[in-house]
PDB file of N, CA and C in Angstrom:
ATOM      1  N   UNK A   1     169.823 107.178 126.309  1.00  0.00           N
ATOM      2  CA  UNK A   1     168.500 106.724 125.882  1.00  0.00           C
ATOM      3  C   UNK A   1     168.614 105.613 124.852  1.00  0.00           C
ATOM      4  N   UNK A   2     170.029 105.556 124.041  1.00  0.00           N
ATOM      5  CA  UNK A   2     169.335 104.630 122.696  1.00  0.00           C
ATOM      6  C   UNK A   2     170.227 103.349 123.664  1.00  0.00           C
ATOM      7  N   UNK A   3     171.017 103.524 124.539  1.00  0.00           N
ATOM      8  CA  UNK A   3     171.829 102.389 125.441  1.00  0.00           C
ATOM      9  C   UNK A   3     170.840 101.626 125.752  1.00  0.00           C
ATOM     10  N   UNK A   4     169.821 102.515 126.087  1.00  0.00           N
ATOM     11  CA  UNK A   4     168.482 101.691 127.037  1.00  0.00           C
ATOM     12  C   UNK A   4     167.467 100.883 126.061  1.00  0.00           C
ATOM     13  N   UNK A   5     167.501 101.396 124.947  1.00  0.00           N
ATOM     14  CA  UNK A   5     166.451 100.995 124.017  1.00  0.00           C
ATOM     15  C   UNK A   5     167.408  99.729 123.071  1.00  0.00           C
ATOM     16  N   UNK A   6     168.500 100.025 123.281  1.00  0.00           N
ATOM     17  CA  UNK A   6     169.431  98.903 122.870  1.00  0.00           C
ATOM     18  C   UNK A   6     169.441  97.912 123.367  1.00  0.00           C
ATOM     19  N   UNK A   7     169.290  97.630 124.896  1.00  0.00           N
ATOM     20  CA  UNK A   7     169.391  96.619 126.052  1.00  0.00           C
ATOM     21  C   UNK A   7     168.303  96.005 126.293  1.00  0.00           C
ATOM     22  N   UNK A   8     167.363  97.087 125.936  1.00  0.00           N
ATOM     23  CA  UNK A   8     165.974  96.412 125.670  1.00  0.00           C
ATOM     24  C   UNK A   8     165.562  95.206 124.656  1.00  0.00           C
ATOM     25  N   UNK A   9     166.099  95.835 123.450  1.00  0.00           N
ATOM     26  CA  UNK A   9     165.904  94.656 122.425  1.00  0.00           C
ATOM     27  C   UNK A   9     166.407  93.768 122.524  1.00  0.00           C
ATOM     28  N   UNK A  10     168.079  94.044 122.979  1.00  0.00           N
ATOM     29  CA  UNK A  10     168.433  92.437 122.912  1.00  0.00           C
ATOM     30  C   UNK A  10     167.546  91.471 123.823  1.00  0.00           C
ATOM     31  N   UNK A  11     167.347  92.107 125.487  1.00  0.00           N
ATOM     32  CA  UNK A  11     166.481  91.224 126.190  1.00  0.00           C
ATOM     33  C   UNK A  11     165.398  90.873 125.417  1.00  0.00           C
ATOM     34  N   UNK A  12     164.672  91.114 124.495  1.00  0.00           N
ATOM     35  CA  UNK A  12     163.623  90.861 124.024  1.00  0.00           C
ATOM     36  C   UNK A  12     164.176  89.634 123.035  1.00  0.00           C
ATOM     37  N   UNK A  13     164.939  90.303 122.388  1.00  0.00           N
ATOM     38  CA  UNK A  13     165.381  88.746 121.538  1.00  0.00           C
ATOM     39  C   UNK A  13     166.082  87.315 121.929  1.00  0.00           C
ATOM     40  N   UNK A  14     166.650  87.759 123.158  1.00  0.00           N
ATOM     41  CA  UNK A  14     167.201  86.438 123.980  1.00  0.00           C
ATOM     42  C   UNK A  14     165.731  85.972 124.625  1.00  0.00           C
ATOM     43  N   UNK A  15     164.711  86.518 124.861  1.00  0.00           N
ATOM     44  CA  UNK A  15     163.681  85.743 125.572  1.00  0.00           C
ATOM     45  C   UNK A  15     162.794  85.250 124.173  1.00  0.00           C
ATOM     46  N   UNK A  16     162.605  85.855 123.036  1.00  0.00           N
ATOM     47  CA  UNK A  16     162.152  85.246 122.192  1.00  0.00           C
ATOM     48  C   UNK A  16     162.698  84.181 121.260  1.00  0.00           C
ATOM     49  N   UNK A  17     163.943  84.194 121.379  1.00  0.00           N
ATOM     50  CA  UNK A  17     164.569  82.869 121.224  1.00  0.00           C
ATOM     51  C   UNK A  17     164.281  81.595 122.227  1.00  0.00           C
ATOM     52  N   UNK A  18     164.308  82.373 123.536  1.00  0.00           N
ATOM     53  CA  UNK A  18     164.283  80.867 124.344  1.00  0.00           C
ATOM     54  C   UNK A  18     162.915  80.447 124.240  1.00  0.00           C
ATOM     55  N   UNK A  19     161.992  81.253 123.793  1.00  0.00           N
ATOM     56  CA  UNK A  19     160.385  81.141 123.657  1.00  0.00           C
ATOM     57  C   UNK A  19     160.169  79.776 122.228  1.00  0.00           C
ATOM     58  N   UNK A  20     161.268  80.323 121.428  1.00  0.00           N
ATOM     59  CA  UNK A  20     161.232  79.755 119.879  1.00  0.00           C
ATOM     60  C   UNK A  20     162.264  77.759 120.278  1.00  0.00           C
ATOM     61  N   UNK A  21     163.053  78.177 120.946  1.00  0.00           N
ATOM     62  CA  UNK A  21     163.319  76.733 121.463  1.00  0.00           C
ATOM     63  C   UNK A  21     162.307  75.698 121.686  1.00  0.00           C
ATOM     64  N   UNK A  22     161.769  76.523 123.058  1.00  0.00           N
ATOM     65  CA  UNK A  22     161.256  75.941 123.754  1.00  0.00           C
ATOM     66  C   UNK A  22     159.313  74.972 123.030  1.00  0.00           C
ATOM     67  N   UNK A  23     159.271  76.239 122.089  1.00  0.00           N
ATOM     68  CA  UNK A  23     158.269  75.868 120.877  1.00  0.00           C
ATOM     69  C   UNK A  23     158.316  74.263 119.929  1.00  0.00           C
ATOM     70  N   UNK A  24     160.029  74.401 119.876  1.00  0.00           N
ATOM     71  CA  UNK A  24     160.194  73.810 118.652  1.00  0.00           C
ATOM     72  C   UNK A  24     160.354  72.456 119.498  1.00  0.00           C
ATOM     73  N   UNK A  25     160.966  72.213 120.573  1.00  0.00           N
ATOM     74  CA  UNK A  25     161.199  71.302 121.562  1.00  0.00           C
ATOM     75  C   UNK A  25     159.885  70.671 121.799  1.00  0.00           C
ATOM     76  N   UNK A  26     158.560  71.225 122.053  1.00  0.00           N
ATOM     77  CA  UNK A  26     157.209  70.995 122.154  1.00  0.00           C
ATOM     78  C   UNK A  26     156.843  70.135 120.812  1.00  0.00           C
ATOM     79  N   UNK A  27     157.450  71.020 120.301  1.00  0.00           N
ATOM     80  CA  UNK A  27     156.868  70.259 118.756  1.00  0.00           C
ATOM     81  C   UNK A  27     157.356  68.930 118.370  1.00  0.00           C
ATOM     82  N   UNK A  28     158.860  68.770 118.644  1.00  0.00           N
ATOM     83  CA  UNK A  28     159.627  67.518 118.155  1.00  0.00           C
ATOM     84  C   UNK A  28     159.252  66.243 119.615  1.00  0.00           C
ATOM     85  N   UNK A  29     158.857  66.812 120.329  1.00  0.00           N
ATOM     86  CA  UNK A  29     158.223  65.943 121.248  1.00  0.00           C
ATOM     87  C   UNK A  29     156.822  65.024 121.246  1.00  0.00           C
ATOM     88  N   UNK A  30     156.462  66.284 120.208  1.00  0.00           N
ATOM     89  CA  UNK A  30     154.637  65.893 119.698  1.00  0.00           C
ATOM     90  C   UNK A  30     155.087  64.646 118.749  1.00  0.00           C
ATOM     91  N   UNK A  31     155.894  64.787 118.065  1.00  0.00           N
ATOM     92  CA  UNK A  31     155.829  63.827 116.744  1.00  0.00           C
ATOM     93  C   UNK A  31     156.394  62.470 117.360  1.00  0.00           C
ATOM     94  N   UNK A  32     155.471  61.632 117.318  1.00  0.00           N
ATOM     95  CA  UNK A  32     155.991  60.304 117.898  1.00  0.00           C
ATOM     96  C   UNK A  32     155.915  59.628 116.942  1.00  0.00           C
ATOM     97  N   UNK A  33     156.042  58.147 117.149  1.00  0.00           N
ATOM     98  CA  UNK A  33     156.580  57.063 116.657  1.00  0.00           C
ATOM     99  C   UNK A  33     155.447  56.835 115.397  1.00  0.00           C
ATOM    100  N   UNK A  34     154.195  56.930 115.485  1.00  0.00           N
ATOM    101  CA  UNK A  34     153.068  56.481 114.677  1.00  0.00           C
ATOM    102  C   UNK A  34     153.614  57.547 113.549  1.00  0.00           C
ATOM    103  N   UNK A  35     154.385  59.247 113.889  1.00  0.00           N
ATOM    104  CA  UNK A  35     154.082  60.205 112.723  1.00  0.00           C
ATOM    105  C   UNK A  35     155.273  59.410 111.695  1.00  0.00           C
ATOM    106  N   UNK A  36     156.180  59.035 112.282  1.00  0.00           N
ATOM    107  CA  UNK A  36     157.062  58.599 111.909  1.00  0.00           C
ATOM    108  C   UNK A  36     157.757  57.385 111.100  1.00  0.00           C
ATOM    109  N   UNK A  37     156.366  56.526 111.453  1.00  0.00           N
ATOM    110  CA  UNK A  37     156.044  55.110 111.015  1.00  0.00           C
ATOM    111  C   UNK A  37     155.340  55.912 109.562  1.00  0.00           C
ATOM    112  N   UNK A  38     154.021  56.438 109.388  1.00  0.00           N
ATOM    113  CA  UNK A  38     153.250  56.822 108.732  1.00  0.00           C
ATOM    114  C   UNK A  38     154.594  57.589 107.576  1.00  0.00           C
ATOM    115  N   UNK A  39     154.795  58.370 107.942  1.00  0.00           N
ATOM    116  CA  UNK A  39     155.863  58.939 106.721  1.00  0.00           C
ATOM    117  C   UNK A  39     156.882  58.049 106.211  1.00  0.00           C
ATOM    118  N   UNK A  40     157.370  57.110 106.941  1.00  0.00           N
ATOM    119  CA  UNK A  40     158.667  56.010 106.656  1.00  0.00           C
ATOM    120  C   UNK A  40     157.431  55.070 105.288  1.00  0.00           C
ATOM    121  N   UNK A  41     156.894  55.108 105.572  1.00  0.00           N
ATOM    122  CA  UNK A  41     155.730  53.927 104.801  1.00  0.00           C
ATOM    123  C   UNK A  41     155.451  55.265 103.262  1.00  0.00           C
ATOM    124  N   UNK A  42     155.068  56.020 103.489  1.00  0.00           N
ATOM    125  CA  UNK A  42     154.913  57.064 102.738  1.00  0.00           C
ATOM    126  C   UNK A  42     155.829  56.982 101.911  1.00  0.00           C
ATOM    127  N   UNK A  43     157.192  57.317 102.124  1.00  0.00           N
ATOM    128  CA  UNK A  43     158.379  57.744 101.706  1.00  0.00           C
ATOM    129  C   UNK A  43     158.527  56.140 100.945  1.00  0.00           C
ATOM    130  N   UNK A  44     158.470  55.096 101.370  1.00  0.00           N
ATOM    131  CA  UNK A  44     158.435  53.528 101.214  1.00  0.00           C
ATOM    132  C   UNK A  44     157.663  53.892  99.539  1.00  0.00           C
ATOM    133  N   UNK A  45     156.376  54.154  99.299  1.00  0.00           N
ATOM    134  CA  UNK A  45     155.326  53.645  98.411  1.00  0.00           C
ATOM    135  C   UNK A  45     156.182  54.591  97.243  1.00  0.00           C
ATOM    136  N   UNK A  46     156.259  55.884  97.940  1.00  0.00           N
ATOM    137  CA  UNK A  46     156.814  56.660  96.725  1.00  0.00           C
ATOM    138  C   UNK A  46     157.802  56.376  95.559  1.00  0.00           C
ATOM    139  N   UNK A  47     159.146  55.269  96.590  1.00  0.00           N
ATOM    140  CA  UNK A  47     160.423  55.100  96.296  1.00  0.00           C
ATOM    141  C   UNK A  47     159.975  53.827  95.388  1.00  0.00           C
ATOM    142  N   UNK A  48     159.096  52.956  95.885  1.00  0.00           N
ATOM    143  CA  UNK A  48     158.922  52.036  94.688  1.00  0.00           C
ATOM    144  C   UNK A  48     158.346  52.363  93.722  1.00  0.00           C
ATOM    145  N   UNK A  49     157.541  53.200  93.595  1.00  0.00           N
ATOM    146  CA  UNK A  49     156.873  54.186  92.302  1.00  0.00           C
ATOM    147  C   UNK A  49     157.624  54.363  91.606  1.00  0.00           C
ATOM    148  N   UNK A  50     158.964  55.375  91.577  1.00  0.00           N
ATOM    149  CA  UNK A  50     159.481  55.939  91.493  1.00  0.00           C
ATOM    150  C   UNK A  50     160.954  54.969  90.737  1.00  0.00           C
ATOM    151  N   UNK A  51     160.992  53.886  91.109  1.00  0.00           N
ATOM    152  CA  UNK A  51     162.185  52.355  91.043  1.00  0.00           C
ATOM    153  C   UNK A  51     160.891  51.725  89.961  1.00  0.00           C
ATOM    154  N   UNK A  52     159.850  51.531  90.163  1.00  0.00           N
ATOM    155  CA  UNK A  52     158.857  50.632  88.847  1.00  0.00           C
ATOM    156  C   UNK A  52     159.339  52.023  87.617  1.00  0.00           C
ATOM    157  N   UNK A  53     158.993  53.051  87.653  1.00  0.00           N
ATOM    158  CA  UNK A  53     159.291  54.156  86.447  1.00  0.00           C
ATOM    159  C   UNK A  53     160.382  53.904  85.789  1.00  0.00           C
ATOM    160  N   UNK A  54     161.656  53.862  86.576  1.00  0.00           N
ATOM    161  CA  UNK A  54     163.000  53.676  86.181  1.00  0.00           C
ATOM    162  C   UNK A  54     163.397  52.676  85.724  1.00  0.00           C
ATOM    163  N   UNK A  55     162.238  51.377  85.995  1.00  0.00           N
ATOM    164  CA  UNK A  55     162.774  49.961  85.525  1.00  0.00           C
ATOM    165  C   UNK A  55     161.976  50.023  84.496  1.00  0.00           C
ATOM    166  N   UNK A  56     160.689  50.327  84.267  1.00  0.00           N
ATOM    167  CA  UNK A  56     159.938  50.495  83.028  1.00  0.00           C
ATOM    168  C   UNK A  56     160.435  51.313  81.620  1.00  0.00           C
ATOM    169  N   UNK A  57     161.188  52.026  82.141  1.00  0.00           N
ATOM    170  CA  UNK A  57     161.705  53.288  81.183  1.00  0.00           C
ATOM    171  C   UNK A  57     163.129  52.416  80.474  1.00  0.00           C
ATOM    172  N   UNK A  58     163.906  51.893  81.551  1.00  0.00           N
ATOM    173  CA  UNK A  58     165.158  51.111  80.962  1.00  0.00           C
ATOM    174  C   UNK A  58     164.821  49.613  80.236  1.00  0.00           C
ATOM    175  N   UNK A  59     163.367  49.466  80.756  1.00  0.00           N
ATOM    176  CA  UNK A  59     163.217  48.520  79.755  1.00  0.00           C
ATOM    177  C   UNK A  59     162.547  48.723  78.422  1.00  0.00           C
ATOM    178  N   UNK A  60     162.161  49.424  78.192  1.00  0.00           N
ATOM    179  CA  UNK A  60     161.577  50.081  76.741  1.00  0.00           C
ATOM    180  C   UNK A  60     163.340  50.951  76.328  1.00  0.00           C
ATOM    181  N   UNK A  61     164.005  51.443  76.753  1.00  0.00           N
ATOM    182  CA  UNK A  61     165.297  51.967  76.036  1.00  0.00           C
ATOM    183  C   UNK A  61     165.813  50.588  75.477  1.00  0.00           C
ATOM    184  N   UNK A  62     166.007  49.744  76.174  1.00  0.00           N
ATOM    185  CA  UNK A  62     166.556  47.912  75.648  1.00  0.00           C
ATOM    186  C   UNK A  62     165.996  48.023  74.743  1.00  0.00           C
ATOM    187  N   UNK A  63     164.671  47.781  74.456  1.00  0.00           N
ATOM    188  CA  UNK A  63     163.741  47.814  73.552  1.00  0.00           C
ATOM    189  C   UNK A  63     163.985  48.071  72.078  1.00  0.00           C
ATOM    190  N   UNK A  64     164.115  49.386  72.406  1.00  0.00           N
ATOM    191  CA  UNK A  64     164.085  50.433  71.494  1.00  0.00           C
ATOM    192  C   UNK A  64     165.568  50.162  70.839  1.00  0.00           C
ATOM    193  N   UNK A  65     166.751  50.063  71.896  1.00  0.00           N
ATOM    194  CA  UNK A  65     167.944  49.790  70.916  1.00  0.00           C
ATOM    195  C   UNK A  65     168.405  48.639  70.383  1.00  0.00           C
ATOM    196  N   UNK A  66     167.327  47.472  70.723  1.00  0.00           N
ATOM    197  CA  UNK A  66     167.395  46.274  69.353  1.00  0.00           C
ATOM    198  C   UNK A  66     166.665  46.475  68.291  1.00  0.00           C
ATOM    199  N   UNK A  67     165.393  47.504  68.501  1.00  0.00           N
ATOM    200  CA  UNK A  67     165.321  47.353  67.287  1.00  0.00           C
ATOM    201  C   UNK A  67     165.566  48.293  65.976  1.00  0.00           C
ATOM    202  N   UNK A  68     166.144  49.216  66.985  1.00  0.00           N
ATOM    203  CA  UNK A  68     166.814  50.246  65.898  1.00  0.00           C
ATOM    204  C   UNK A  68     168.110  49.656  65.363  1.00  0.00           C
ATOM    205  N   UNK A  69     169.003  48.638  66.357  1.00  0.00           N
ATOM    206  CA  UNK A  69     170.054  47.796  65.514  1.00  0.00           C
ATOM    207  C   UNK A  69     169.483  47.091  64.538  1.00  0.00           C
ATOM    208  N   UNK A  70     168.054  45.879  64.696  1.00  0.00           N
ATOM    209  CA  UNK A  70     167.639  45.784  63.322  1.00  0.00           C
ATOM    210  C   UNK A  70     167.424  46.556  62.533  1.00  0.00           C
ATOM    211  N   UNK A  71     166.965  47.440  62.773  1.00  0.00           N
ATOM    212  CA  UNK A  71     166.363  48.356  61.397  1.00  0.00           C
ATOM    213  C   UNK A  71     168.110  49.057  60.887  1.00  0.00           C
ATOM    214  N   UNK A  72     168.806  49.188  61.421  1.00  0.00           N
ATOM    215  CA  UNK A  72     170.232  49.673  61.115  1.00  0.00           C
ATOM    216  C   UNK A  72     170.842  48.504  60.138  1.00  0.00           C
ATOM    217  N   UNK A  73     171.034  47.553  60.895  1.00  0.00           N
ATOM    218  CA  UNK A  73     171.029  45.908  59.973  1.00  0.00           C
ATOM    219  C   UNK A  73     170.536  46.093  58.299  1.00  0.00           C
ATOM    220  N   UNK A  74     169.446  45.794  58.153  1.00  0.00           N
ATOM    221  CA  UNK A  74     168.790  46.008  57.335  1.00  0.00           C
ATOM    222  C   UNK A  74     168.917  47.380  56.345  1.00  0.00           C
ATOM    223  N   UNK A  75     169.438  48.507  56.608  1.00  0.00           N
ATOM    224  CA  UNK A  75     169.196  49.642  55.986  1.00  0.00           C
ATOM    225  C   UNK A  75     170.815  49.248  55.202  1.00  0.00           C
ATOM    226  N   UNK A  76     171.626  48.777  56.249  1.00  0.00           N
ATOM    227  CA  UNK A  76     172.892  48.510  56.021  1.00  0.00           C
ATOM    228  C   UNK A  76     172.940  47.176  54.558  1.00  0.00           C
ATOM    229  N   UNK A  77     172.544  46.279  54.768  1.00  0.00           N
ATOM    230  CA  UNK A  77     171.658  45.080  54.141  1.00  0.00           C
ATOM    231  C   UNK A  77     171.658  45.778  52.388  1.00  0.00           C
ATOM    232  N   UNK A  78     170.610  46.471  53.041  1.00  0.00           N
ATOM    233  CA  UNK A  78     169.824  47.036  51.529  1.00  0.00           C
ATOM    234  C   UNK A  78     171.335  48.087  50.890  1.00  0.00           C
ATOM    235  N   UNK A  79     171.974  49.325  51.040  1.00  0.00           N
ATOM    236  CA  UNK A  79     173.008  49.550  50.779  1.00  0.00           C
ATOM    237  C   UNK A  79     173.945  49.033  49.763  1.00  0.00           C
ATOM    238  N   UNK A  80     173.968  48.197  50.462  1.00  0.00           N
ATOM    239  CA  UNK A  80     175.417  47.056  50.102  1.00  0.00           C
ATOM    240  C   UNK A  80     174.372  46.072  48.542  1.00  0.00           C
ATOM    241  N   UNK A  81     173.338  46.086  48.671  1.00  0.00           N
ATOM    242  CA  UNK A  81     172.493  45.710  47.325  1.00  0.00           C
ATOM    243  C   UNK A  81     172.556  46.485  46.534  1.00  0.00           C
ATOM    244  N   UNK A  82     171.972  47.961  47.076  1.00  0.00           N
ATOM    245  CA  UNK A  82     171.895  49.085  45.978  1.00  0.00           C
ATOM    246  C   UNK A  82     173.337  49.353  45.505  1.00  0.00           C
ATOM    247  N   UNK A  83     174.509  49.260  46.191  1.00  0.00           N
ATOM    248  CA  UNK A  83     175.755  49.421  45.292  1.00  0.00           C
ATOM    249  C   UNK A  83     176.010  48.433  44.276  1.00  0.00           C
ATOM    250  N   UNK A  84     175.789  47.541  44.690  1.00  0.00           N
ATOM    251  CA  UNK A  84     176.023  45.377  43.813  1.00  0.00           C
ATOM    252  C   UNK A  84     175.105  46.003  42.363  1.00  0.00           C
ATOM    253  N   UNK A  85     173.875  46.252  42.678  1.00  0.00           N
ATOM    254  CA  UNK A  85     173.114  46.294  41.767  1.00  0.00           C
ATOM    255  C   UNK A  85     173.631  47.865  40.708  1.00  0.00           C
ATOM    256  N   UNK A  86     174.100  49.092  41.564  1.00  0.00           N
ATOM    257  CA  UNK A  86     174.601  49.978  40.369  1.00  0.00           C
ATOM    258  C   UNK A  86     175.952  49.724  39.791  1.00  0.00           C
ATOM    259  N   UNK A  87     176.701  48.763  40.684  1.00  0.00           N
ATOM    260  CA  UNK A  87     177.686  48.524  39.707  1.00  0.00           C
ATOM    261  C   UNK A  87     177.829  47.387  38.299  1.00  0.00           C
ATOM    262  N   UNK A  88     176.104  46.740  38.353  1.00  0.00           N
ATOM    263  CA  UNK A  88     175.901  45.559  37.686  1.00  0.00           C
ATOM    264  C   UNK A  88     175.635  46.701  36.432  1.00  0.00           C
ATOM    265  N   UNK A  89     174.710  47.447  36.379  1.00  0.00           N
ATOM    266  CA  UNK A  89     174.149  48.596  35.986  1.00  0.00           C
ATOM    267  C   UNK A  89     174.943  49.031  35.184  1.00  0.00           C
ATOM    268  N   UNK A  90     176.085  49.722  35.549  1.00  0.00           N
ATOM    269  CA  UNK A  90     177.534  50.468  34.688  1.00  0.00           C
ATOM    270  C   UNK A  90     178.370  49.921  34.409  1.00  0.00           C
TER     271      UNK A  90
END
């Protein structure tokens, strides 16, 4: 009895596989050239979005690390005064 109920299922799962092929085959057949165009263009708008962010972002880091070298400059600048001036001092 469980031989039979064994032989059973598998037939059931070899036909619901070829059912699930045959589905998915339907499906990749449906998607033509327009779905494909439409997402390539999609995928297109995103990637330059995505390339403007990255160029915007590296250009404010440039930015940002000249002018923290000036302000480093300068802190450095002033330093080298405040020692001149405490050793005028003592």
């Amino acid at each position: 009895m469980e031989d039979k109920i064994f032989d059973l299922m598998g037939k059931m799962y070899t036909e619901m596989n070829l059912k699930f092929d045959e589905v998915n085959s339907k499906l990749d057949k449906k998607a033509d050239k327009n779905d494909i165009v439409r997402l390539e263009e999609k995928l297109e708008n995103k990637t330059k979005a995505l390339f403007d962010g990255y160029t915007q972002t590296y250009e404010k880091l440039t930015d940002i690390e000249k002018r923290l070298e000036v302000i480093s400059n300068k802190v450095e600048k002033q330093d080298i005064e405040i020692r001149v001036i405490k050793n005028i001092a003592n």
